[in-house]
Protein backbone atom coordinates (compact mmCIF):
# COMPACT_ATOMS: atom_id res chain seq x y z
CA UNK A 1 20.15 -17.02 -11.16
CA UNK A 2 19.34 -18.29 -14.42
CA UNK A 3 21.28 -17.57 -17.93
CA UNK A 4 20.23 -13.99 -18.51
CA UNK A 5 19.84 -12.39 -22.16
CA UNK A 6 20.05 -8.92 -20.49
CA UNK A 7 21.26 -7.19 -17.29
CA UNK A 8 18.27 -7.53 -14.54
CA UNK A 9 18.46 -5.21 -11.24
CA UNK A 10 16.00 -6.10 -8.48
CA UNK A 11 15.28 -3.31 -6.81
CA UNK A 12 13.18 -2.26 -3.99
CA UNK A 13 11.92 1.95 -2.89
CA UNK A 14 10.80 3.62 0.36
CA UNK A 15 9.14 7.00 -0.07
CA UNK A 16 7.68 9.34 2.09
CA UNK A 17 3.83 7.85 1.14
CA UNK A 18 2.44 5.83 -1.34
CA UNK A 19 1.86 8.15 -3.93
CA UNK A 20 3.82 8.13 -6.79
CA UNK A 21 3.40 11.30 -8.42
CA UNK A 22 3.56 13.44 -5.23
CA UNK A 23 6.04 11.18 -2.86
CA UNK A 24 9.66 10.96 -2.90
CA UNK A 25 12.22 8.31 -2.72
CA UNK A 26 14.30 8.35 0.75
CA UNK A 27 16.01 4.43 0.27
CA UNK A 28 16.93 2.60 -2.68
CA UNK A 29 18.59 -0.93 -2.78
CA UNK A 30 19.20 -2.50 -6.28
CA UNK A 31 20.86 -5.89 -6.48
CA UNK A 32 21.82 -5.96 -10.71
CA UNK A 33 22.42 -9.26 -12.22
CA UNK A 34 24.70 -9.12 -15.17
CA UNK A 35 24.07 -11.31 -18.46
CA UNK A 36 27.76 -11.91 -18.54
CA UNK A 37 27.96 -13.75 -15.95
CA UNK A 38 29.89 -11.55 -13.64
CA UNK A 39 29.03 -11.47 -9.84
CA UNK A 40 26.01 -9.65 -8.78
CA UNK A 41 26.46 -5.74 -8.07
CA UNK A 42 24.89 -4.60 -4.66
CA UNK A 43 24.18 -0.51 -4.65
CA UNK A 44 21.96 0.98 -1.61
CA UNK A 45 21.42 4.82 -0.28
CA UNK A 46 19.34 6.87 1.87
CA UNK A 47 17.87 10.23 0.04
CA UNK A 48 16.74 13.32 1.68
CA UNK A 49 13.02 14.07 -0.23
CA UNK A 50 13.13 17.48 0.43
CA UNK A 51 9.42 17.05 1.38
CA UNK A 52 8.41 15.65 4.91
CA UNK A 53 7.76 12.09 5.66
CA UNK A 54 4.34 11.22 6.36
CA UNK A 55 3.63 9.61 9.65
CA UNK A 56 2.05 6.64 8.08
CA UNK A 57 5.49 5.89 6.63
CA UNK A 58 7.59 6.07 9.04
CA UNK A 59 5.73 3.54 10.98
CA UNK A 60 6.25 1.71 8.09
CA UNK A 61 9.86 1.57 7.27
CA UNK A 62 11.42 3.34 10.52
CA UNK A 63 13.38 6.04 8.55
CA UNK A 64 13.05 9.47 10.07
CA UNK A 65 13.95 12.94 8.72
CA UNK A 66 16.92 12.97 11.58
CA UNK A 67 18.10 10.05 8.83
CA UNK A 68 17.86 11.45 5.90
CA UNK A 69 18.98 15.43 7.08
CA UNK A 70 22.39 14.81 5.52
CA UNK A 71 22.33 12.48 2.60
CA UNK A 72 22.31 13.50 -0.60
CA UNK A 73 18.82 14.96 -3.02
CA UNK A 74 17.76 12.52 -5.79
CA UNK A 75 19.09 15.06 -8.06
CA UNK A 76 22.67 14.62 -6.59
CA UNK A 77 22.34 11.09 -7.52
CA UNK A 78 20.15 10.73 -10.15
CA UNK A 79 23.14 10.62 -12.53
CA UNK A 80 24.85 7.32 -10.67
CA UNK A 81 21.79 5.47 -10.21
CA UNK A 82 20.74 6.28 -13.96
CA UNK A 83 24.04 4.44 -14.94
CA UNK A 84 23.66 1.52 -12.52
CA UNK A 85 20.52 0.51 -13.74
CA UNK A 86 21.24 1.21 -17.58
CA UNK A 87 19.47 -0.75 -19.76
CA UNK A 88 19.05 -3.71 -16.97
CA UNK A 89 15.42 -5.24 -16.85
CA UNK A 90 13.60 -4.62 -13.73
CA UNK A 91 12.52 -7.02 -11.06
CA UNK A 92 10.72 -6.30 -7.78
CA UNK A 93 7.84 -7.07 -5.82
CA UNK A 94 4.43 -4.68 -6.51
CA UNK A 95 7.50 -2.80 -8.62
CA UNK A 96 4.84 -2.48 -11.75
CA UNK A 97 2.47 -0.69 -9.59
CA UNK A 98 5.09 1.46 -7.44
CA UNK A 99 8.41 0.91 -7.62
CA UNK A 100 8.65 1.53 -11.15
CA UNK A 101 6.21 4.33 -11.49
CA UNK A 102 7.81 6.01 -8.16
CA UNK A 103 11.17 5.72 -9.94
CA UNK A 104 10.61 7.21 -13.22
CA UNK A 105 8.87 10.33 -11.90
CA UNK A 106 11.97 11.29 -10.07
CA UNK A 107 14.58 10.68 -13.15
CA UNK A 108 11.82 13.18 -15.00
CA UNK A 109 12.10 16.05 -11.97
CA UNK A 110 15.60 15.99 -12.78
CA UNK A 111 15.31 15.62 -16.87
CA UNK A 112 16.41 11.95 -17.18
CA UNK A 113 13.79 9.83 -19.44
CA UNK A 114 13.61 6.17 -18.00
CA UNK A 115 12.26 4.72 -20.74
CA UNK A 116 10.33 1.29 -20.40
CA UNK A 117 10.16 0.43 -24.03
CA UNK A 118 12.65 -1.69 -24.65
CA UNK A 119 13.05 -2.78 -20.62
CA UNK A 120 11.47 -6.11 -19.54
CA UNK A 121 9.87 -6.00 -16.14
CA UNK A 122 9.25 -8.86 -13.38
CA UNK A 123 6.91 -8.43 -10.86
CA UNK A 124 7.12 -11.14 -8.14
CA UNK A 125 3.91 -10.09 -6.67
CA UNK A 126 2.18 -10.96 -9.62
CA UNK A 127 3.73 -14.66 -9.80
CA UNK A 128 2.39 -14.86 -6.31
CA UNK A 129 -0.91 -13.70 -7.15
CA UNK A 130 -1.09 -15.54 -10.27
CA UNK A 131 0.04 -18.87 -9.14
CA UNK A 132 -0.91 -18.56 -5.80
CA UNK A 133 -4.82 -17.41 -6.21
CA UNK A 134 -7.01 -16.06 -3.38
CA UNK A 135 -10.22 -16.73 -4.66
CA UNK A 136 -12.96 -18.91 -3.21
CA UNK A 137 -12.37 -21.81 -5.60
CA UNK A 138 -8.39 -21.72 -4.15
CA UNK A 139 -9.18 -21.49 -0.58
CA UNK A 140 -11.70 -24.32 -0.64
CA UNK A 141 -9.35 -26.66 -2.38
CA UNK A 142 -6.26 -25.23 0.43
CA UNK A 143 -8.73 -25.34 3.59
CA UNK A 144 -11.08 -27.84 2.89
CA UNK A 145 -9.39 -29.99 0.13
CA UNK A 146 -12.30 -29.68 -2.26
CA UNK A 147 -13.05 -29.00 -5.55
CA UNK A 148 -15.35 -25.88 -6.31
CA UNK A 149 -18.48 -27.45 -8.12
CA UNK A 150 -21.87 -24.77 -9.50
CA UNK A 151 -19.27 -21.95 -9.00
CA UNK A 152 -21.10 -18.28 -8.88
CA UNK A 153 -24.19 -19.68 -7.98
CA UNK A 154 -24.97 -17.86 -5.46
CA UNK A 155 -26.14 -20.59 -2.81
CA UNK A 156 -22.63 -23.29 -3.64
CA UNK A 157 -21.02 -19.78 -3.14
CA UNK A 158 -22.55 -19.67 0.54
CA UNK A 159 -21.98 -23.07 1.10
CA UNK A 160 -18.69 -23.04 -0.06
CA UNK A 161 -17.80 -19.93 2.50
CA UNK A 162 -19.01 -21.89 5.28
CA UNK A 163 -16.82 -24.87 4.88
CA UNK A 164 -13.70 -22.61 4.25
CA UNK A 165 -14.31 -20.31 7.60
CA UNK A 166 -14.81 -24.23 8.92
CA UNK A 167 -11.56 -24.91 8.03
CA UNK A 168 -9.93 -21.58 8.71
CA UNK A 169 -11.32 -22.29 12.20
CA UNK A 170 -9.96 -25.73 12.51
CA UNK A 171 -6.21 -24.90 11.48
CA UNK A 172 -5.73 -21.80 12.71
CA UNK A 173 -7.02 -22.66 16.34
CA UNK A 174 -4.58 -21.74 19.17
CA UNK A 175 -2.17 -20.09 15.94
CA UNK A 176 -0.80 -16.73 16.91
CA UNK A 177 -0.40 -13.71 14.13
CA UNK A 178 3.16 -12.15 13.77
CA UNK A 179 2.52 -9.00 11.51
CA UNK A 180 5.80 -7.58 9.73
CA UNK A 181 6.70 -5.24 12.61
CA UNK A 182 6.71 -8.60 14.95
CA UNK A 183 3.87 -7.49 16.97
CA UNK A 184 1.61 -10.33 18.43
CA UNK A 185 -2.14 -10.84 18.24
CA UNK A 186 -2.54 -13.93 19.87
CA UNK A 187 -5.34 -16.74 18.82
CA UNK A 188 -7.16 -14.32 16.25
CA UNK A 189 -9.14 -17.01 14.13
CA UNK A 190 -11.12 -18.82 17.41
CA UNK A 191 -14.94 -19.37 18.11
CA UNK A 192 -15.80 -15.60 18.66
CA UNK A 193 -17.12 -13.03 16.70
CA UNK A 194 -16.24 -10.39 17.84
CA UNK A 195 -11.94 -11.25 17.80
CA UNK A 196 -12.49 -12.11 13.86
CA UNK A 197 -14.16 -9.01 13.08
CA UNK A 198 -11.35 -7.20 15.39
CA UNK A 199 -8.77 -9.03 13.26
CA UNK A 200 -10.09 -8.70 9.72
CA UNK A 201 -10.86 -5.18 10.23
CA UNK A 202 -8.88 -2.22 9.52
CA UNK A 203 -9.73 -0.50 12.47
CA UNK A 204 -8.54 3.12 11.08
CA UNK A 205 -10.93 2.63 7.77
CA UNK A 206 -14.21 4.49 8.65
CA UNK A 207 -16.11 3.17 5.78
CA UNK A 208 -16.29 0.42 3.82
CA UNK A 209 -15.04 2.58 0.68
CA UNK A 210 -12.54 3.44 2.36
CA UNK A 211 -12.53 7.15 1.81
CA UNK A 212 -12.63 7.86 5.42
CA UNK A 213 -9.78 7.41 7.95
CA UNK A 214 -8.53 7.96 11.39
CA UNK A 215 -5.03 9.44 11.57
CA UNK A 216 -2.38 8.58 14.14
CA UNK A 217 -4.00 11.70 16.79
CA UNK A 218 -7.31 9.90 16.68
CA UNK A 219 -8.74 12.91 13.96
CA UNK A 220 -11.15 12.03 10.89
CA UNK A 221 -9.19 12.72 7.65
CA UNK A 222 -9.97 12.42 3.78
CA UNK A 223 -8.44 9.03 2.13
CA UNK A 224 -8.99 10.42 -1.41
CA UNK A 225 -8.95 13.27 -3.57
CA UNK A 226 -7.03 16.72 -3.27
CA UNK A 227 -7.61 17.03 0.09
CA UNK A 228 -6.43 13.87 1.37
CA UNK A 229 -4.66 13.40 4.69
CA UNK A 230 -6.59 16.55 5.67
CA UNK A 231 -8.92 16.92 8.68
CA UNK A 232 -12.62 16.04 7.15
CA UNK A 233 -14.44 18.64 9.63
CA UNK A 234 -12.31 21.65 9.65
CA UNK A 235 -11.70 21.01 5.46
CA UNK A 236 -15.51 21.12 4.75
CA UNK A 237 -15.92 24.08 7.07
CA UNK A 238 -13.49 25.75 4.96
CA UNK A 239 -14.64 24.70 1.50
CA UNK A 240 -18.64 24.21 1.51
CA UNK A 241 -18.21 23.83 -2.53
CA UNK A 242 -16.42 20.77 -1.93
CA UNK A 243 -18.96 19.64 1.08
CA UNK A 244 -21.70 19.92 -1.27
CA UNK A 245 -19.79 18.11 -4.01
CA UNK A 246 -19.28 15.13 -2.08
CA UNK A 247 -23.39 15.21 -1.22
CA UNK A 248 -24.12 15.23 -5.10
CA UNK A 249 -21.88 12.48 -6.01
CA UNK A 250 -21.62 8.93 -6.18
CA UNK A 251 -20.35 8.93 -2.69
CA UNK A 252 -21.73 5.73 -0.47
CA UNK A 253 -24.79 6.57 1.64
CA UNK A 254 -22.30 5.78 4.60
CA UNK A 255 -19.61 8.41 3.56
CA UNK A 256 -21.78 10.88 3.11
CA UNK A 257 -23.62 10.79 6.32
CA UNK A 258 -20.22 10.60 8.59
CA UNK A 259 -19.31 13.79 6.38
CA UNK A 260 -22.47 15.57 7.86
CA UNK A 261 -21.86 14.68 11.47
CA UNK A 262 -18.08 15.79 11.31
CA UNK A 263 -19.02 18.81 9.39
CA UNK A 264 -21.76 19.31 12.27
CA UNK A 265 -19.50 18.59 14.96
CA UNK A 266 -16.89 20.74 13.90
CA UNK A 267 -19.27 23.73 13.78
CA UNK A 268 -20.15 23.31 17.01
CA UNK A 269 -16.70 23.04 18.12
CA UNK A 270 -16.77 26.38 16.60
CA UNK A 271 -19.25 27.98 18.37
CA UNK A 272 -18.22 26.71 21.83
CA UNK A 273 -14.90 28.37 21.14
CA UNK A 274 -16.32 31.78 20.01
């Protein structure tokens, strides 16, 4: 590491779900570099949330409640972890958009202000993103070795899509995709339709918004909004107000018609069973 001016702690969260206000913390690792020079500090614990963990999650990071059952609340170690990380800078990757939100609205349950005033913060995701952009103009130049000429009209655009799925074709043939769980798809990017659009598409998104979703059972449920993770039928049975606010809003044409049929289909569920 290079000559630091202040402490730095990399740190990394899993939570229960993605949200930061309403999800918990259940594993922290923090690696703190000191601007002293001293060796690095390694610190790492399992929490118990006190809420459950949602399915999603778990598939996710593998830790169950059976883990977590015994291991201490955030608020039984809120005080240590406030004192590791002092007034270190903070490094991560996507930490700006969830590590470090996630992190200070636990400190404030338990009355500890995190403040980010006088903190630096390092988001490695961003250098990626940054450096490394994934825009047309980058993945002509990486797949094609060209250099993006008229770009934004709307035509070079085109033409410039063609030549990258051309090249996409060309070096991914007979490449397998390893996802982070080290499952297999094997040969996704070859000459047929119908294995791209299986591969590029999130097959539990129901609409292009993505407000729509299929849980883990197979059943529709909201991807948004105060009801979200909720079944989409048996939720706008319940609450009509909220049925007809979706139908009066600037909800896609596409959303608003699946809403319909599940609301439909769940009434007639309904009457079958009565």
């Amino acid at each position: 590491m290079f000559e630091l001016t202040r402490d730095l702690c990399f740190f990394d969260l899993e939570a229960t779900g993605l949200n930061v206000v309403r999800d918990r913390i259940i594993q922290i690792a923090v690696v703190k570099y000191f601007a002293d020079g001293r060796e690095p500090k390694e610190l790492t614990m399992l929490i118990n949330p006190g809420i459950p963990i949602s399915e999603e999650a778990m598939r996710v990071h593998g830790i169950t409640p059976k883990d977590v059952a015994n291991k201490p609340t955030f608020g039984q170690v809120a005080e240590e972890l406030y004192e590791f990380f002092g007034n270190s800078d903070l490094a991560g990757y996507n930490s700006n958009r969830f590590d470090v939100p996630l992190l200070m609205e636990e400190f404030a349950r338990v009355g500890l202000d995190f403040d980010l005033d006088h903190r630096r913060m390092v988001d490695v995701q961003r250098i990626f993103y940054k450096m490394e952009p994934r825009n047309l103009r980058a993945a002509l130049k990486f797949y094609c070795d060209q250099e993006m000429e008229n770009a934004h009209d709307a035509l070079a655009d085109v033409r410039a899509t063609i030549e990258v799925f051309k090249g996409q074709l060309s070096r991914y043939a007979g490449v397998d995709y390893v996802d982070d769980d080290g499952n297999v798809t094997e040969q996704p990017i070859r000459e047929d339709v119908q294995a791209i659009h299986d591969f590029t598409n999130q097959e539990h998104i129901l609409d292009v918004t993505q407000r729509l979703k299929l849980a883990p059972d197979g059943t529709v449920v909201f991807n948004f909004g105060k009801y979200v993770g909720r079944p989409v039928g048996k939720t706008l049975w319940e609450d009509r107000q909220y049925y007809h606010w979706i139908l009066n809003k600037e909800f896609s044409v596409q959303v608003k018609k699946l809403v319909k049929k599940l609301l439909q289909d769940y009434e007639q569920e309904q009457k079958e069973k009565g």
